[in-house]
PDB file of N, CA and C in Angstrom:
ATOM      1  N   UNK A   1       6.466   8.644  -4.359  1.00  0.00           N
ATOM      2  CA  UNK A   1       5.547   7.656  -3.828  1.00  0.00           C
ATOM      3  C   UNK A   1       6.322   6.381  -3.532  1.00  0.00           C
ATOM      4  N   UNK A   2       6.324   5.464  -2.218  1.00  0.00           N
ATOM      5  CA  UNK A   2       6.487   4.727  -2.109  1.00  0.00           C
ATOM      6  C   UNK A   2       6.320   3.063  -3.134  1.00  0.00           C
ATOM      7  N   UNK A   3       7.036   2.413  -3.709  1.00  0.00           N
ATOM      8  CA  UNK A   3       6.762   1.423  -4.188  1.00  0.00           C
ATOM      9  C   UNK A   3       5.727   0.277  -3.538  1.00  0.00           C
ATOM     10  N   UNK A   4       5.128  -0.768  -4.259  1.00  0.00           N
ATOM     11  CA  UNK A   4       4.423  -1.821  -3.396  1.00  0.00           C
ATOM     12  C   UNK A   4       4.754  -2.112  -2.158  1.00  0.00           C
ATOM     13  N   UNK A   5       5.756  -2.675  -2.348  1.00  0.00           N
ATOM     14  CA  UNK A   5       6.738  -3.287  -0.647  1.00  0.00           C
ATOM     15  C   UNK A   5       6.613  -2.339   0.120  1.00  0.00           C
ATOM     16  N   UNK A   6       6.964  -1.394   0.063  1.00  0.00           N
ATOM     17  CA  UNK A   6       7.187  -0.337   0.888  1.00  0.00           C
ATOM     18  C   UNK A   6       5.478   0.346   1.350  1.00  0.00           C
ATOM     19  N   UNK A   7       4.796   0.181   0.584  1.00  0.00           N
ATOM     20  CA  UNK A   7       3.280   0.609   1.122  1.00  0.00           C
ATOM     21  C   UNK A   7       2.526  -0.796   1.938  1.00  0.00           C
ATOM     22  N   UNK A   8       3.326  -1.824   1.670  1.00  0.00           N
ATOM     23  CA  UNK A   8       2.932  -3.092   2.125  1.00  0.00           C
ATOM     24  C   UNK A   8       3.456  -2.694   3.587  1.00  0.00           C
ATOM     25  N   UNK A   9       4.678  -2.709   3.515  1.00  0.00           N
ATOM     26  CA  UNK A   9       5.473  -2.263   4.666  1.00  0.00           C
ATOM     27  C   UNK A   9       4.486  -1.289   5.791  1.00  0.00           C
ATOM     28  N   UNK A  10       4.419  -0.207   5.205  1.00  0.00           N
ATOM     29  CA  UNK A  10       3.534   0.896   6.018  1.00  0.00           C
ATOM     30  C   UNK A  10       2.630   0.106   6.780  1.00  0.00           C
ATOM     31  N   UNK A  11       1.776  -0.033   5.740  1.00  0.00           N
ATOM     32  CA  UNK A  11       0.397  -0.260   6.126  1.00  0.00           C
ATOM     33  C   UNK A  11       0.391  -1.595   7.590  1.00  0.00           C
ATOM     34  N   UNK A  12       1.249  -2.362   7.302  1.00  0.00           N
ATOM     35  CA  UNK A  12       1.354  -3.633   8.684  1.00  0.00           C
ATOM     36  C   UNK A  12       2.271  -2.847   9.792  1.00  0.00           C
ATOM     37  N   UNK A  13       2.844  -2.063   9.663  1.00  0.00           N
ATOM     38  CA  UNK A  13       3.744  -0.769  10.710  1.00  0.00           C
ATOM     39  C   UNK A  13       2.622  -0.657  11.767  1.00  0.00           C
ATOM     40  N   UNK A  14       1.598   0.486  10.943  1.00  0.00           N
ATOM     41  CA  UNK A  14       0.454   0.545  11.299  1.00  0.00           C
ATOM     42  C   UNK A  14      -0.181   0.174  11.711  1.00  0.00           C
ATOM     43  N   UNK A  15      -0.792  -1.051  11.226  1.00  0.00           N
ATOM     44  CA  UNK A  15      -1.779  -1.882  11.578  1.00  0.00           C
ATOM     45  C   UNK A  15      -1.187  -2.640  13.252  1.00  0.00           C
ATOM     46  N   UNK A  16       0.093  -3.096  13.182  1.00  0.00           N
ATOM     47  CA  UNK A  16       0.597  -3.332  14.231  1.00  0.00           C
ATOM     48  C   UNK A  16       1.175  -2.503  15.601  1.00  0.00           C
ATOM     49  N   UNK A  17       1.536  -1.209  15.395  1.00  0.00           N
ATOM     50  CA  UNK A  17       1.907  -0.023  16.196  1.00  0.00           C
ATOM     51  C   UNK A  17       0.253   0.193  17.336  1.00  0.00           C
ATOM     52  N   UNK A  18      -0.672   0.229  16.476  1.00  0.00           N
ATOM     53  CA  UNK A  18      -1.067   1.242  17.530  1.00  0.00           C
ATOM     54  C   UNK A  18      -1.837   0.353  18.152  1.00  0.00           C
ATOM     55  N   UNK A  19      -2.667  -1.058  18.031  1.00  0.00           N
ATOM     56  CA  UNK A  19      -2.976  -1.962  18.843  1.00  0.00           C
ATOM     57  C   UNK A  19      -1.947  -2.350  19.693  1.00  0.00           C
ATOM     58  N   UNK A  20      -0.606  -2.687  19.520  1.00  0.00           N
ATOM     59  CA  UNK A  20       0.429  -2.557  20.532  1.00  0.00           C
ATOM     60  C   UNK A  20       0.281  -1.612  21.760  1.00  0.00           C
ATOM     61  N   UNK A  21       0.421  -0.149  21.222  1.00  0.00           N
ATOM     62  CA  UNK A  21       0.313   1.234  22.242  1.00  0.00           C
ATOM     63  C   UNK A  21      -0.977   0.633  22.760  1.00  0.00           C
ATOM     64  N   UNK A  22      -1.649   0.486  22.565  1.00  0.00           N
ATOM     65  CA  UNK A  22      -3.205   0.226  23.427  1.00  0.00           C
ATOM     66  C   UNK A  22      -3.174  -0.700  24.556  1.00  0.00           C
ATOM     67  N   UNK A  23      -2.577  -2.157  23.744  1.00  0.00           N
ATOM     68  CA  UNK A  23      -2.479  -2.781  24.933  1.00  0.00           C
ATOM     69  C   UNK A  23      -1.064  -2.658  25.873  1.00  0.00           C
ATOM     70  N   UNK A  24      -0.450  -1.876  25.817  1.00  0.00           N
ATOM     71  CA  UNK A  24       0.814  -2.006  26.247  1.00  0.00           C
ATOM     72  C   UNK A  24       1.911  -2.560  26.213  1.00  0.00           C
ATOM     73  N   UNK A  25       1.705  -2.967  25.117  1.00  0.00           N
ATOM     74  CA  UNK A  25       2.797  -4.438  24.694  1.00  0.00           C
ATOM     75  C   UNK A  25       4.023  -3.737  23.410  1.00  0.00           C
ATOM     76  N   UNK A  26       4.773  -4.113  23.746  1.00  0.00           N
ATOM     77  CA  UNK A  26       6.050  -4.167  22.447  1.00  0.00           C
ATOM     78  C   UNK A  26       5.180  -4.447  21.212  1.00  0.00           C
ATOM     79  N   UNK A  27       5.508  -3.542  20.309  1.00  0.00           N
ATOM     80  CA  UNK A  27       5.343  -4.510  18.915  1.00  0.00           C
ATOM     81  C   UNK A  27       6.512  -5.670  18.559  1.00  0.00           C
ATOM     82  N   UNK A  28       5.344  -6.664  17.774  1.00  0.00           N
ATOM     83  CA  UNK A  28       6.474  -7.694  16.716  1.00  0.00           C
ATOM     84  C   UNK A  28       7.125  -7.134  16.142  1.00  0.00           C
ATOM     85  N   UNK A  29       8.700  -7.373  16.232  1.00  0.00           N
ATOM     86  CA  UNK A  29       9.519  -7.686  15.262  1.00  0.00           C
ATOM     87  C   UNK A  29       9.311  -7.672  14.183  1.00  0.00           C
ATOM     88  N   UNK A  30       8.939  -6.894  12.734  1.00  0.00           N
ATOM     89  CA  UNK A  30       8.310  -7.348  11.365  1.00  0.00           C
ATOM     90  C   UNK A  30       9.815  -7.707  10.953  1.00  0.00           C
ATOM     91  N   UNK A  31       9.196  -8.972   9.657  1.00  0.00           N
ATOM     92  CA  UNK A  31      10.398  -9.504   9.405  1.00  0.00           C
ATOM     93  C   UNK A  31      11.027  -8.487   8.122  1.00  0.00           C
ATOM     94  N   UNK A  32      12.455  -8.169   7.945  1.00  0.00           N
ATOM     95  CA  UNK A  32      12.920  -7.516   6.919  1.00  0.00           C
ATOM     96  C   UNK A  32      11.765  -7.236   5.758  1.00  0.00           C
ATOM     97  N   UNK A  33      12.169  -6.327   5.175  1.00  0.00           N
ATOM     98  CA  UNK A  33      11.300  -5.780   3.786  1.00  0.00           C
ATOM     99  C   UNK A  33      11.327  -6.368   2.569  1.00  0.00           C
ATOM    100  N   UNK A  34      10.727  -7.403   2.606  1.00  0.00           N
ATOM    101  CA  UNK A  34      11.355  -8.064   0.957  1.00  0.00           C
ATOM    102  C   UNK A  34      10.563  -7.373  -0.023  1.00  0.00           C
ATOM    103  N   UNK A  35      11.105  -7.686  -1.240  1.00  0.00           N
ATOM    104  CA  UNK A  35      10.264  -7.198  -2.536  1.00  0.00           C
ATOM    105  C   UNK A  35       9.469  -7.766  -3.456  1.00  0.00           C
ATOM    106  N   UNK A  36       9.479  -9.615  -2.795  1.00  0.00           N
ATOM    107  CA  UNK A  36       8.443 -10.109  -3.778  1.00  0.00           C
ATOM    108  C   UNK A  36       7.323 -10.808  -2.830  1.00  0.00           C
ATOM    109  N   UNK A  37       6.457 -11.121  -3.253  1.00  0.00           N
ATOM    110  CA  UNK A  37       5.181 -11.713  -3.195  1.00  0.00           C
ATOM    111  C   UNK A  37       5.380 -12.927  -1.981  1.00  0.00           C
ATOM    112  N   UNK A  38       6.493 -13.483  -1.758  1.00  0.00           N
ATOM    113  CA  UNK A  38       5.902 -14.511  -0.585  1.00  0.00           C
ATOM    114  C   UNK A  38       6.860 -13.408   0.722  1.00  0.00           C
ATOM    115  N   UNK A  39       7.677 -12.956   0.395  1.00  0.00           N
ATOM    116  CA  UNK A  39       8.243 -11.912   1.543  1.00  0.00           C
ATOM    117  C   UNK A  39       7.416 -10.757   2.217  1.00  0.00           C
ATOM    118  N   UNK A  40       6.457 -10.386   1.053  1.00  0.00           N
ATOM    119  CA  UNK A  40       4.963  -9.529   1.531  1.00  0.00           C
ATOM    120  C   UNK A  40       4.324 -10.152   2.277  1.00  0.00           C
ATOM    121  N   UNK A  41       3.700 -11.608   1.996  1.00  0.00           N
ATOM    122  CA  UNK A  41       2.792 -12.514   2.485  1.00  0.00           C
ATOM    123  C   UNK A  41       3.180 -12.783   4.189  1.00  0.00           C
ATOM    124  N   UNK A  42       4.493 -12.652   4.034  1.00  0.00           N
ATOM    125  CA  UNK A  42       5.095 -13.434   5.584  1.00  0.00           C
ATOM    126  C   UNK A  42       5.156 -11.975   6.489  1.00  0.00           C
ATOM    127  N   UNK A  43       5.463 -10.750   5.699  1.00  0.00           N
ATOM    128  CA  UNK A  43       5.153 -10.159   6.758  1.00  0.00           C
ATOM    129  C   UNK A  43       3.458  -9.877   7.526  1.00  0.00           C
ATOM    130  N   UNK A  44       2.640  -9.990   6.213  1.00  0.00           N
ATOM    131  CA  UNK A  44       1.037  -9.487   6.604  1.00  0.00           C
ATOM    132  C   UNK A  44       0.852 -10.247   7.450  1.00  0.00           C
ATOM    133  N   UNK A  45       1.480 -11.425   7.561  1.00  0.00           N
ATOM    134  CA  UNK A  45       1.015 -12.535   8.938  1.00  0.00           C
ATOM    135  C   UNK A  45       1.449 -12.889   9.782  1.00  0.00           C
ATOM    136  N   UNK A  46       2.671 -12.431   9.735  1.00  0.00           N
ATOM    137  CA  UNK A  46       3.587 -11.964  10.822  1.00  0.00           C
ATOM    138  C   UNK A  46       2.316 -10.870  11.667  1.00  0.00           C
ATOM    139  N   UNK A  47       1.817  -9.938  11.007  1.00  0.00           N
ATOM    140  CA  UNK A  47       1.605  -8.749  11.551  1.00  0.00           C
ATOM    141  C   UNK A  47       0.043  -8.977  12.105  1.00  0.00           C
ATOM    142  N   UNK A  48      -0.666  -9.470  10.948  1.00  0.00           N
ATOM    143  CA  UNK A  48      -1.599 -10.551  11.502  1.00  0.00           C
ATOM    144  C   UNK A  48      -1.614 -11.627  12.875  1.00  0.00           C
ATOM    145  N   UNK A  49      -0.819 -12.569  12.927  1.00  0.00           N
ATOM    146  CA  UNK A  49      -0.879 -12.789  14.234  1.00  0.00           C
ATOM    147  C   UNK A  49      -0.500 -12.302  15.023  1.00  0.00           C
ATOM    148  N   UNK A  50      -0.121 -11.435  14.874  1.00  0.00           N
ATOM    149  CA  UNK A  50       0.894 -10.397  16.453  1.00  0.00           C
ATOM    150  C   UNK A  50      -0.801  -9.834  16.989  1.00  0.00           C
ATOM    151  N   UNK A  51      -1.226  -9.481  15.612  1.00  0.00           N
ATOM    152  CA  UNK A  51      -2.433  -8.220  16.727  1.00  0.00           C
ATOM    153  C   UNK A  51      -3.718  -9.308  16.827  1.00  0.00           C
ATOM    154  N   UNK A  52      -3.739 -10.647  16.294  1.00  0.00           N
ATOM    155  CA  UNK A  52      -4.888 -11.383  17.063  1.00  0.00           C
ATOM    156  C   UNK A  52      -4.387 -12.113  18.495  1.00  0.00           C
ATOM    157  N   UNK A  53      -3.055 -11.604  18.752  1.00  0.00           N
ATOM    158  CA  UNK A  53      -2.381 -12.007  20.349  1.00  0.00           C
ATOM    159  C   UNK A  53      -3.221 -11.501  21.119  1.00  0.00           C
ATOM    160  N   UNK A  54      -2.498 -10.302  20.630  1.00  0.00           N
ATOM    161  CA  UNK A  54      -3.454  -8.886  21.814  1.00  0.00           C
ATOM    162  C   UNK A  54      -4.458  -9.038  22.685  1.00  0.00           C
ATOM    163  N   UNK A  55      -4.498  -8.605  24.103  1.00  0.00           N
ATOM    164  CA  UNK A  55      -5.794  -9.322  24.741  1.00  0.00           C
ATOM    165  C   UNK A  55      -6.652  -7.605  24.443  1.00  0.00           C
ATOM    166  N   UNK A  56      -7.947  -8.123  23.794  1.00  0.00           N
ATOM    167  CA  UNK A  56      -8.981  -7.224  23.631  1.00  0.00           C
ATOM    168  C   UNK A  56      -9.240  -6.435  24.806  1.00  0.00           C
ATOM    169  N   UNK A  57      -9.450  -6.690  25.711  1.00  0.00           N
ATOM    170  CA  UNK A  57      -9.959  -6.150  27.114  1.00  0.00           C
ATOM    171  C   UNK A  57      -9.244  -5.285  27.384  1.00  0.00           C
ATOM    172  N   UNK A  58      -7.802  -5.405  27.027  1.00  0.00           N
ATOM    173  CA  UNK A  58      -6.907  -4.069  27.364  1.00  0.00           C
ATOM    174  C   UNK A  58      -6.738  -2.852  25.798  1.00  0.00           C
ATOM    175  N   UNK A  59      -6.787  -3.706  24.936  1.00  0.00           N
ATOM    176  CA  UNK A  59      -7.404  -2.566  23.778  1.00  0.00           C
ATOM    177  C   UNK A  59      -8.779  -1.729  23.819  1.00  0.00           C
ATOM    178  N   UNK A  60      -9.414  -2.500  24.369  1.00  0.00           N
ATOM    179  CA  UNK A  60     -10.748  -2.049  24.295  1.00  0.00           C
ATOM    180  C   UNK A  60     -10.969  -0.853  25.679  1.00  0.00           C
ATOM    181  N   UNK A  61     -10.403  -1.130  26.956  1.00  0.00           N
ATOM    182  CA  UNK A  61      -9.725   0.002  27.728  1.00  0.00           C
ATOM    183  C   UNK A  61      -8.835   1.093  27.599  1.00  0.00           C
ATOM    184  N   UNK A  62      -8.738   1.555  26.358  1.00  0.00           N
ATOM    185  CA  UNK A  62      -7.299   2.011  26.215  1.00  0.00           C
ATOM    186  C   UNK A  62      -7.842   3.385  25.501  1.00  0.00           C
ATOM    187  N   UNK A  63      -9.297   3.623  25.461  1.00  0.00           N
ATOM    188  CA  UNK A  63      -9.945   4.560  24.587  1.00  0.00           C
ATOM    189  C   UNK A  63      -9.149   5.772  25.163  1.00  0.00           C
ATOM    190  N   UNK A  64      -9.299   6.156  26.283  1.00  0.00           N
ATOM    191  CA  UNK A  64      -8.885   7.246  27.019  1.00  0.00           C
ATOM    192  C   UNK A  64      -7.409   7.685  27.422  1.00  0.00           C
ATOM    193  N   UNK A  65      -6.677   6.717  27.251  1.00  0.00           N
ATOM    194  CA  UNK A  65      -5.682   6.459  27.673  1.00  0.00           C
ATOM    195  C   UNK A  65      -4.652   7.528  26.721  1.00  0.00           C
ATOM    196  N   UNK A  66      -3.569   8.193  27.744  1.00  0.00           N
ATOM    197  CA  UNK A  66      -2.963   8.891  26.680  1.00  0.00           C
ATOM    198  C   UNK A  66      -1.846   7.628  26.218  1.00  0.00           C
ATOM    199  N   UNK A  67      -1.478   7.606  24.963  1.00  0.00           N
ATOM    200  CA  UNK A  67      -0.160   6.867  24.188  1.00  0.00           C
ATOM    201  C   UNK A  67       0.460   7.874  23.283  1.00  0.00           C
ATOM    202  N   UNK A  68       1.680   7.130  22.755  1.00  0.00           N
ATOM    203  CA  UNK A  68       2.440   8.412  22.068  1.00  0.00           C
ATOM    204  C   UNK A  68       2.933   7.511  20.814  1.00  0.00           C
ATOM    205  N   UNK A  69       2.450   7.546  19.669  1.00  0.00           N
ATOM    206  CA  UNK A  69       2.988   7.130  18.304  1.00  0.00           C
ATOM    207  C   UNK A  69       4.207   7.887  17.856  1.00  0.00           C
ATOM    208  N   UNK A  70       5.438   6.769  17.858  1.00  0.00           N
ATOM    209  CA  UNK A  70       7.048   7.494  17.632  1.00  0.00           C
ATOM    210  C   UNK A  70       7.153   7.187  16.171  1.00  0.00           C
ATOM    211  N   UNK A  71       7.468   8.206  15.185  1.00  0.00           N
ATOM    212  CA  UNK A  71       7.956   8.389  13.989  1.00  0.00           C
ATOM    213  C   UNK A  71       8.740   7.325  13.850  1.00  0.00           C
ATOM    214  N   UNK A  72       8.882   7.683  12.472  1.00  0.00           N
ATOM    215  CA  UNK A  72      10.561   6.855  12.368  1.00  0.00           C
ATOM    216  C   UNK A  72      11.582   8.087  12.247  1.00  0.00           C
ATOM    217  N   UNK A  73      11.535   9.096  12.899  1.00  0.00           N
ATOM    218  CA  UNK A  73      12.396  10.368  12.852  1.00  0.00           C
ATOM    219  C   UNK A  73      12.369  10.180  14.340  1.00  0.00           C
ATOM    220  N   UNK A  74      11.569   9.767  15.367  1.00  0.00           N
ATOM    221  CA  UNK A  74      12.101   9.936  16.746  1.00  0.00           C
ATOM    222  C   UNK A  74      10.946  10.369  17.518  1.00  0.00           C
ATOM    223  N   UNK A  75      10.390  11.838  16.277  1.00  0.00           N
ATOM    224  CA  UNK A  75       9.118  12.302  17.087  1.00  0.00           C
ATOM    225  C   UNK A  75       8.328  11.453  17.079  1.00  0.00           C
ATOM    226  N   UNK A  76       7.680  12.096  18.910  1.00  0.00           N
ATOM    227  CA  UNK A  76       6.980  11.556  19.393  1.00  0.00           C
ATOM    228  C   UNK A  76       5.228  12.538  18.876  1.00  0.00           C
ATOM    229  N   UNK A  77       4.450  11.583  19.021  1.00  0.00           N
ATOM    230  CA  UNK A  77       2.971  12.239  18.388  1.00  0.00           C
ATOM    231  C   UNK A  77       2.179  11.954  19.716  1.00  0.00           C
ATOM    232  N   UNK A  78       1.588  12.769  20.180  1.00  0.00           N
ATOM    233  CA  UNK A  78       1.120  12.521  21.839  1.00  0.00           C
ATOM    234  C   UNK A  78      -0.774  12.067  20.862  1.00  0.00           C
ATOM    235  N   UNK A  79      -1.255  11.426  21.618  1.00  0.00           N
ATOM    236  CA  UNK A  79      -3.229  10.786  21.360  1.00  0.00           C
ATOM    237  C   UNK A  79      -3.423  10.263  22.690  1.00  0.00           C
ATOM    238  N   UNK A  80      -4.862  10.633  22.318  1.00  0.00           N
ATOM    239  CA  UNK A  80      -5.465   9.052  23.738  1.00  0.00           C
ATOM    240  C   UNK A  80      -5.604   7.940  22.425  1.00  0.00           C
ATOM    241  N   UNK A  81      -5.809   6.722  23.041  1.00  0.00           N
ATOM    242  CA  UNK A  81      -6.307   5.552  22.239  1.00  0.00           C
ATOM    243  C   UNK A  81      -7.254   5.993  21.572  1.00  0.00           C
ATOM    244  N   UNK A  82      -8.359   6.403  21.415  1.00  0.00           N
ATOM    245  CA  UNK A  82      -9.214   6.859  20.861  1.00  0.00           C
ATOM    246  C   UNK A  82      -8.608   7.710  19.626  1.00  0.00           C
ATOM    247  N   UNK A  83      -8.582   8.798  19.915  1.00  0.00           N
ATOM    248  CA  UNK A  83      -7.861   9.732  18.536  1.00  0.00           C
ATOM    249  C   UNK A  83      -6.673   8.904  17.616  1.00  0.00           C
ATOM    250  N   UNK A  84      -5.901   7.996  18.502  1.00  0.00           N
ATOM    251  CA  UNK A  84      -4.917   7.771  17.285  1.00  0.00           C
ATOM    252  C   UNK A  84      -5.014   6.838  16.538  1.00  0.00           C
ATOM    253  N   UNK A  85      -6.751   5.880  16.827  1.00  0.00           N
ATOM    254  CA  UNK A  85      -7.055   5.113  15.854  1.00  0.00           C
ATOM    255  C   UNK A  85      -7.892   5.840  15.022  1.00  0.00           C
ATOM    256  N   UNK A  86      -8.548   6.997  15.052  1.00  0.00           N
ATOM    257  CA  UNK A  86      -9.401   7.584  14.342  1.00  0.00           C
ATOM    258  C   UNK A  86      -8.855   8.686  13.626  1.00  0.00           C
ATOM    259  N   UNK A  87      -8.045   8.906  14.462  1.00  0.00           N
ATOM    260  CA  UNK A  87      -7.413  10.326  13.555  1.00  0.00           C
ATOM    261  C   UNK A  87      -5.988   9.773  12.764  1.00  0.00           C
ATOM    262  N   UNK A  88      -5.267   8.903  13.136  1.00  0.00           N
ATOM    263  CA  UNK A  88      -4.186   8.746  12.742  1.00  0.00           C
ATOM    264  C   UNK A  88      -4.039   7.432  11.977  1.00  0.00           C
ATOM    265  N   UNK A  89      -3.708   6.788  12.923  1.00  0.00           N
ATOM    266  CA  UNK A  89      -3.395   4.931  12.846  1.00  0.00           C
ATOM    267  C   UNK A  89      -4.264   4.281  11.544  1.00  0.00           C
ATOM    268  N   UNK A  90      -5.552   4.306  11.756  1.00  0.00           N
ATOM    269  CA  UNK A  90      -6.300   3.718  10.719  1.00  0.00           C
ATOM    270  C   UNK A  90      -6.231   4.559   9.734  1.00  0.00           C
ATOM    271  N   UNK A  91      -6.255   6.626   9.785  1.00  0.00           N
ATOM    272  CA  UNK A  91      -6.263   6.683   8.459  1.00  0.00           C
ATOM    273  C   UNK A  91      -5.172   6.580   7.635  1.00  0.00           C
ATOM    274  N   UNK A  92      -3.883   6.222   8.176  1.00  0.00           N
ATOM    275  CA  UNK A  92      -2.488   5.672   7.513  1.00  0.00           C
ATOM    276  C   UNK A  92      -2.788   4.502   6.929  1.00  0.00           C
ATOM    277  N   UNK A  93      -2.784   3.572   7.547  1.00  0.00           N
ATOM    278  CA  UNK A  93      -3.103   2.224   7.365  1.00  0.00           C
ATOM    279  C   UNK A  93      -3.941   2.133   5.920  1.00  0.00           C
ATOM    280  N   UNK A  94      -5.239   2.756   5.942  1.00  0.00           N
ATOM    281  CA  UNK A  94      -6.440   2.821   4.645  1.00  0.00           C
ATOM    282  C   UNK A  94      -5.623   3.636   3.770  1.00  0.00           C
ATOM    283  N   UNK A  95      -4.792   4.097   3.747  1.00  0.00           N
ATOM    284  CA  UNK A  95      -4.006   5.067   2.864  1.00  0.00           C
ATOM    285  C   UNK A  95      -3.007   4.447   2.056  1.00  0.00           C
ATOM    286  N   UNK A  96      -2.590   3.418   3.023  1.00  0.00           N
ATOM    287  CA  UNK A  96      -0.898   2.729   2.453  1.00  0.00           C
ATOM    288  C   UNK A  96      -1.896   1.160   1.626  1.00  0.00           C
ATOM    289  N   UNK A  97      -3.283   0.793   2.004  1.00  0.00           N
ATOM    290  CA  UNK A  97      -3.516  -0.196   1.641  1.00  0.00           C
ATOM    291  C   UNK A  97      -3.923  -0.005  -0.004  1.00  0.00           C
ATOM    292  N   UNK A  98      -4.614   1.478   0.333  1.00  0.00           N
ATOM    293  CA  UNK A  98      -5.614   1.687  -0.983  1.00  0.00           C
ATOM    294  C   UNK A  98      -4.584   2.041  -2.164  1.00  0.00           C
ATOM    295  N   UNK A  99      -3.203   2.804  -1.983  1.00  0.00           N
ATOM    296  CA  UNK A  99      -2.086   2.868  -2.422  1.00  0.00           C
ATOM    297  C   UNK A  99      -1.439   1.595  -3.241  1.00  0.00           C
ATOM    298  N   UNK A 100      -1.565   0.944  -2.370  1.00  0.00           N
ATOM    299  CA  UNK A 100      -0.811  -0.523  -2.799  1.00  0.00           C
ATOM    300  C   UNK A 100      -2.333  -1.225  -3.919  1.00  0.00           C
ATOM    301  N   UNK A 101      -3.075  -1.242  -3.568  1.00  0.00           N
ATOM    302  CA  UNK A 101      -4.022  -1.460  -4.413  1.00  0.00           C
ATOM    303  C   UNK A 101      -4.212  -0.771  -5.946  1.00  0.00           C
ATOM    304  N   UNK A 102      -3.897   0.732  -5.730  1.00  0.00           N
ATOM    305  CA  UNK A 102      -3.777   1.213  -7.198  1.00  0.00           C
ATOM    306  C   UNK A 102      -2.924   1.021  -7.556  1.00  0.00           C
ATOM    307  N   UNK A 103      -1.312   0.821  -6.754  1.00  0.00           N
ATOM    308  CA  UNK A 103      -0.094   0.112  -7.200  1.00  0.00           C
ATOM    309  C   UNK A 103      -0.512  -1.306  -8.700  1.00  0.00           C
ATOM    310  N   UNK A 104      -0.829  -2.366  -7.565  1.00  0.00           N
ATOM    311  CA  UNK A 104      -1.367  -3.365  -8.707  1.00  0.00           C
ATOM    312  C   UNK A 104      -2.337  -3.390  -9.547  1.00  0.00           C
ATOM    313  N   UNK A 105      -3.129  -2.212  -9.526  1.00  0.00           N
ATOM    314  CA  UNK A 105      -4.286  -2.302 -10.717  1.00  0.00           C
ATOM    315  C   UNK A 105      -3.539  -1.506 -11.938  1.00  0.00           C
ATOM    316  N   UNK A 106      -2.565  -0.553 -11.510  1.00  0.00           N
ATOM    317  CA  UNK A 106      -1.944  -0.145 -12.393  1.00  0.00           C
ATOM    318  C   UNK A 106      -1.300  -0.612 -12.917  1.00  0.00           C
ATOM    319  N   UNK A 107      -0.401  -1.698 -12.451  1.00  0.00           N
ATOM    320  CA  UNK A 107       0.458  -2.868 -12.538  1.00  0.00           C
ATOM    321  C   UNK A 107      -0.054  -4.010 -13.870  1.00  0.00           C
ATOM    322  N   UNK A 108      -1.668  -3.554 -13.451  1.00  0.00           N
ATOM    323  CA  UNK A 108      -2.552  -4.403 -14.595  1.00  0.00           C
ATOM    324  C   UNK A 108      -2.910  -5.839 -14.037  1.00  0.00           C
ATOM    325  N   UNK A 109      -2.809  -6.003 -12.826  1.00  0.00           N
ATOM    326  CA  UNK A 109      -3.260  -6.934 -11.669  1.00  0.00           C
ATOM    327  C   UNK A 109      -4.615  -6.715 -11.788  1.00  0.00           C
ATOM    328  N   UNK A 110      -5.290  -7.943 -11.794  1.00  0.00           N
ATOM    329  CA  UNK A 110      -6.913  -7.946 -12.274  1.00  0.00           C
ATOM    330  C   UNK A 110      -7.861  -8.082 -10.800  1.00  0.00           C
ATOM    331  N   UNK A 111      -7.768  -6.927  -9.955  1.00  0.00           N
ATOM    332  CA  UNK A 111      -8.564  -6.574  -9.052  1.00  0.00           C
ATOM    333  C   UNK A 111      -9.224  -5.354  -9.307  1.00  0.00           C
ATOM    334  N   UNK A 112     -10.892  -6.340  -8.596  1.00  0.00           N
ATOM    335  CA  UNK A 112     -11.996  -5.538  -8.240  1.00  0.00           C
ATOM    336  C   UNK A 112     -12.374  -4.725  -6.827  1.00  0.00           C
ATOM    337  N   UNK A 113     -13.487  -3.861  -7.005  1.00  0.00           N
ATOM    338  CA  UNK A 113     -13.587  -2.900  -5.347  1.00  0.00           C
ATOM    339  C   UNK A 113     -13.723  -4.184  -4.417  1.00  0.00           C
ATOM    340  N   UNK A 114     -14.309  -5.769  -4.929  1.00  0.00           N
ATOM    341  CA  UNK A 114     -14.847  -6.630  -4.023  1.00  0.00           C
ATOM    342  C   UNK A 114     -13.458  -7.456  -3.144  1.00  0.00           C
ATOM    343  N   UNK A 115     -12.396  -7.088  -3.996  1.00  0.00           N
ATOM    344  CA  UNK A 115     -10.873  -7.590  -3.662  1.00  0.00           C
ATOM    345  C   UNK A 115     -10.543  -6.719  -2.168  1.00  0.00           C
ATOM    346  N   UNK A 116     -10.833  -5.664  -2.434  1.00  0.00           N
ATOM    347  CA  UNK A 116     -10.193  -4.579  -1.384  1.00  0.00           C
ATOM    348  C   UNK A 116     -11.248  -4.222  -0.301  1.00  0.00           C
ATOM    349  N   UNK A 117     -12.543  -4.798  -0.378  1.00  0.00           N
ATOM    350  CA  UNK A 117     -13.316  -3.950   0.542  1.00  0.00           C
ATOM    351  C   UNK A 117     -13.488  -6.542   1.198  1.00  0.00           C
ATOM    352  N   UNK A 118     -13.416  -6.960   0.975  1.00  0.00           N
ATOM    353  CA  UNK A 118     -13.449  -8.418   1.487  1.00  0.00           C
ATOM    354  C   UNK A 118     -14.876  -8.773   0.882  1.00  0.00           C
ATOM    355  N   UNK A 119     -14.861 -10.138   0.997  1.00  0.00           N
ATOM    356  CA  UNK A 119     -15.828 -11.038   0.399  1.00  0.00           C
ATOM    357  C   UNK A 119     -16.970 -11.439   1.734  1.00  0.00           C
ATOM    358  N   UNK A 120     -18.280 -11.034   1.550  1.00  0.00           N
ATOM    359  CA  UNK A 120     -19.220 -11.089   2.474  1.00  0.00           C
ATOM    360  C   UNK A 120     -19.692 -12.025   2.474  1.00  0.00           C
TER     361      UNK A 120
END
């Protein structure tokens, strides 16, 4: 199993990859992988503002569209926009977050379901 950083890592990969493929744009640059707490922080917002760039109108067009999510081995994974946020993209993403979450509860980090699901 991947350590914190490294599921931190994933999960903004993710989160940033496939709104990229949608709108057609390069992904950001994420900054190196650090291992503590403000090096996590700088990438989530790194990764964070990259995908509130994004112009919606071309994400939101992109349902049909074929794109191709590249490994970090090379392979290529053929989707339309549609499937590779539903089948793929997001369920990575909810995978590497909820991960990192039992990471720190195990850790003995004093989070609740209300931590991980946001404050209404």
């Amino acid at each position: 199993m991947y350590d914190l950083a490294q599921q931190v890592g994933e999960a903004c990969r993710h989160a940033v990859i496939a709104p990229a493929l949608l709108a057609q744009r390069e992904p950001v640059g994420l900054p190196p992988l650090e291992h503590d707490m403000a090096g996590l922080q700088a990438r989530i917002a790194t990764s964070i503002e990259f995908i509130e760039s994004l112009p919606r109108a071309e994400i939101d067009a992109a349902a049909e569209r074929n794109v191709a999510f590249r490994l970090k081995s090379g392979t290529e994974l053929p989707f339309t926009g549609r499937t590779l946020l539903l089948t793929f993209s997001v369920p990575q993403f909810f995978f590497h977050v909820t991960t990192a979450y039992d990471l720190l509860r195990h850790a003995g980090v004093e989070l609740v379901k209300k931590d991980y699901l946001g404050r209404r």
